[in-house]
Protein backbone atom coordinates (compact mmCIF):
# COMPACT_ATOMS: atom_id res chain seq x y z
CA UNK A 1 -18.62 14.12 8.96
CA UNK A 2 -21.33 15.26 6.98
CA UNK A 3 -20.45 18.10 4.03
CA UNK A 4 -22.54 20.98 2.96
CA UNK A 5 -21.73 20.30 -0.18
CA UNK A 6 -24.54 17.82 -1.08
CA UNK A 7 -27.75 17.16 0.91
CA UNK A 8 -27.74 13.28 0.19
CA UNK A 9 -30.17 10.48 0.58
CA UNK A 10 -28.47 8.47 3.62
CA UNK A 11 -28.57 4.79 3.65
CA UNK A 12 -28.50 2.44 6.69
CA UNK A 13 -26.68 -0.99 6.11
CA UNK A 14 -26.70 -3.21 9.36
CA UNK A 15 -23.85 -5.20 9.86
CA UNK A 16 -22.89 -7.73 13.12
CA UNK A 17 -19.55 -8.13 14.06
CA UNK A 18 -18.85 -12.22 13.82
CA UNK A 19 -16.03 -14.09 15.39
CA UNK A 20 -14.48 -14.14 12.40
CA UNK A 21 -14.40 -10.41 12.13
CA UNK A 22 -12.23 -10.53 15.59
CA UNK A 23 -8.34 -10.09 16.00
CA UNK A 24 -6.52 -12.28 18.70
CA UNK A 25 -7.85 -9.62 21.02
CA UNK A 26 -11.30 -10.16 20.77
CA UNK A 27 -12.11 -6.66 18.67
CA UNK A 28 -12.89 -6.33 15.44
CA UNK A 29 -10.25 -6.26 13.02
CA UNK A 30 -10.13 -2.86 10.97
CA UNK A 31 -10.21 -4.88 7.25
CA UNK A 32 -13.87 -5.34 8.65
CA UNK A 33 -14.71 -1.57 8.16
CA UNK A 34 -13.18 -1.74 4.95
CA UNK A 35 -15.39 -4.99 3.76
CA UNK A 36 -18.46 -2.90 5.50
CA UNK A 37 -18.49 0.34 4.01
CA UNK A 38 -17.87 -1.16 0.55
CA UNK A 39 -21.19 -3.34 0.60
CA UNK A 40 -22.40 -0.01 2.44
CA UNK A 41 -21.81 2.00 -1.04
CA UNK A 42 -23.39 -0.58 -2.69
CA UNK A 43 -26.49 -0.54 -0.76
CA UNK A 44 -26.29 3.03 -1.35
CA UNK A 45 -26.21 2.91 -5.18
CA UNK A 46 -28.93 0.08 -5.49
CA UNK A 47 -31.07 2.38 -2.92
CA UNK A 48 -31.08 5.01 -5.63
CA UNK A 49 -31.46 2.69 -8.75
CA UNK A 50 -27.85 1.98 -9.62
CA UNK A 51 -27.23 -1.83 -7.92
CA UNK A 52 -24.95 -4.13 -9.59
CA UNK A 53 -26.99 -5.47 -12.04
CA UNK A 54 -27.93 -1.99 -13.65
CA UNK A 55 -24.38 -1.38 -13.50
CA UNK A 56 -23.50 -4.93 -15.20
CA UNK A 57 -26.30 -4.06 -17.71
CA UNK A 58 -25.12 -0.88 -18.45
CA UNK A 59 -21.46 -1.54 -18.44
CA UNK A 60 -21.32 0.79 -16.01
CA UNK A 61 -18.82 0.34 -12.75
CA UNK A 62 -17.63 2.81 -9.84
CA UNK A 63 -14.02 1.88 -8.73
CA UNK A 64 -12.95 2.65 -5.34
CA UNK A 65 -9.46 4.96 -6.20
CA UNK A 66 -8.97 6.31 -2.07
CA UNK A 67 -10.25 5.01 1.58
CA UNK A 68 -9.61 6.14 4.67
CA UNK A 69 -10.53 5.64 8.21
CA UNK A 70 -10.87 6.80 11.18
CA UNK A 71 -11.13 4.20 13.99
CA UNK A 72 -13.19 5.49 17.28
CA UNK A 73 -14.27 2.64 19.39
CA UNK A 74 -13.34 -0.74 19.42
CA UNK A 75 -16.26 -3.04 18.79
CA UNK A 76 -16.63 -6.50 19.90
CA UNK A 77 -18.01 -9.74 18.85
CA UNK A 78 -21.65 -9.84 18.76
CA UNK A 79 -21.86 -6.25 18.40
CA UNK A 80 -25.04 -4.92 16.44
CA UNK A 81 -24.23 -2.24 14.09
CA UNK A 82 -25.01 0.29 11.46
CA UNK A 83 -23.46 1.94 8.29
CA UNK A 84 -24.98 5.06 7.49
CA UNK A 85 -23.82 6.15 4.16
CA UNK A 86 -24.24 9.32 2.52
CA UNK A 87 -22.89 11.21 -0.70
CA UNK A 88 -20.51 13.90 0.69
CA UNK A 89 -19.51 15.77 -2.81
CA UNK A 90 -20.09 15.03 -6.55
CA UNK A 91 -17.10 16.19 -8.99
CA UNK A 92 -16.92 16.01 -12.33
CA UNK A 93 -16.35 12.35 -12.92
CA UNK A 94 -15.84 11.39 -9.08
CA UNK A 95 -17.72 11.64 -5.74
CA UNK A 96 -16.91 11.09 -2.39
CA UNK A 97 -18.83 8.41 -0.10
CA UNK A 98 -18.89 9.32 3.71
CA UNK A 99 -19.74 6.31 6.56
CA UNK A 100 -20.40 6.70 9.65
CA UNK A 101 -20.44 3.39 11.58
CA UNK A 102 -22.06 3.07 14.89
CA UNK A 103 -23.10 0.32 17.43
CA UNK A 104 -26.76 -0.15 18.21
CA UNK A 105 -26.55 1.58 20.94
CA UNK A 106 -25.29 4.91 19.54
CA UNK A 107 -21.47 4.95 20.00
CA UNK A 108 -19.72 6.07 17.37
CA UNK A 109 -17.03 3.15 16.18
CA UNK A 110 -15.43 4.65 12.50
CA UNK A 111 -15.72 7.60 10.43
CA UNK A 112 -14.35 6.79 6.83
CA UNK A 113 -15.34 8.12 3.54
CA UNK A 114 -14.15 6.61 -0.35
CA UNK A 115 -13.73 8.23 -3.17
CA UNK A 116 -14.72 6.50 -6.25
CA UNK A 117 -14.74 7.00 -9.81
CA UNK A 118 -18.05 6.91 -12.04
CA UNK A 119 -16.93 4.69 -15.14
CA UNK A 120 -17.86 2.62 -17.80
CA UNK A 121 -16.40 -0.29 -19.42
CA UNK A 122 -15.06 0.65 -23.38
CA UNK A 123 -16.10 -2.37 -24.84
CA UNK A 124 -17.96 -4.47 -21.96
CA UNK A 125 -16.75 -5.77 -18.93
CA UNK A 126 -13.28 -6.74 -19.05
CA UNK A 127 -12.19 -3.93 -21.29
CA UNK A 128 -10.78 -0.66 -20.63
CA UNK A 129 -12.65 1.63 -18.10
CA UNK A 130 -13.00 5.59 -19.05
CA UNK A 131 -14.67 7.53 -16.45
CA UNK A 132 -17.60 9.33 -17.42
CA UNK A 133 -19.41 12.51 -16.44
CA UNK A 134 -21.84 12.55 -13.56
CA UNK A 135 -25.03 13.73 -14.91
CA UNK A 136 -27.70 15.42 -12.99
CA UNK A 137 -30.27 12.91 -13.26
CA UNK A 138 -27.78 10.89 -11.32
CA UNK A 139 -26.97 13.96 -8.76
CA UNK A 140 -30.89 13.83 -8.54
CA UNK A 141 -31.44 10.48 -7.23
CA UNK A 142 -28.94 10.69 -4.43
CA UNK A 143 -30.36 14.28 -3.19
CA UNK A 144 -32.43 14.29 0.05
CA UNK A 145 -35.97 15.03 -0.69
């Protein structure tokens, strides 16, 4: 899944599937991806000096505006995990997330990738968003060293 396009840092969240991430089957229900890869591009952002409170701070906010997913493998509860999260592409104002999720013992369970939106808040949070140009400082801190 991984793009040319940018050489990024790649972050590792761990995750655990829980009963309560289980359909009546006894797999994990694909909203749990979803809820994964999002704290997944948060861990991301913070890894490179843009967590939530910088972003509160700095009005600052990255709304999710696409998701997809591709489901592989089931996974089951008690499963140990891993969301390894990587910038695929930076555009102008946007940039594309890519996740690869995989059990602890290497099998691959979801490919998904989000595209987001970098943005700040007009007036503070709670106002208006306008997204705003991607600098290269920020490029910077996401590229692989």
């Amino acid at each position: 899944m991984a793009s040319p396009e940018f050489d990024s840092i790649v972050s590792v969240f761990p995750c655990q599937v829980q009963w309560g991430d289980c359909d009546p089957a006894g797999i994990i229900f694909y909203p749990t991806y979803f809820r994964w890869i999002d704290a997944a591009s948060w861990t991301l952002f913070d890894q490179a000096g843009y967590g939530p409170k910088w972003m509160r701070e700095q009005h600052m906010a990255m709304p999710l505006v696409s998701a997809e997913c591709q489901f592989l493998a089931p996974a089951a509860h008690g499963d140990r995990c891993e969301v390894r999260s990587r910038i695929a592409r930076f555009g102008g104002k946007s940039f594309v997330v890519e996740h690869d999720i995989v059990r602890a013992d290497g099998t691959p369970l979801a490919k998904a990738s989000e595209t987001r939106v970098w943005g700040r808040y007009v007036d503070g949070p709670g106002t208006p968003m306008k997204g705003q140009p991607i600098g290269d400082e920020i490029k910077q801190r996401f590229r692989a060293r």
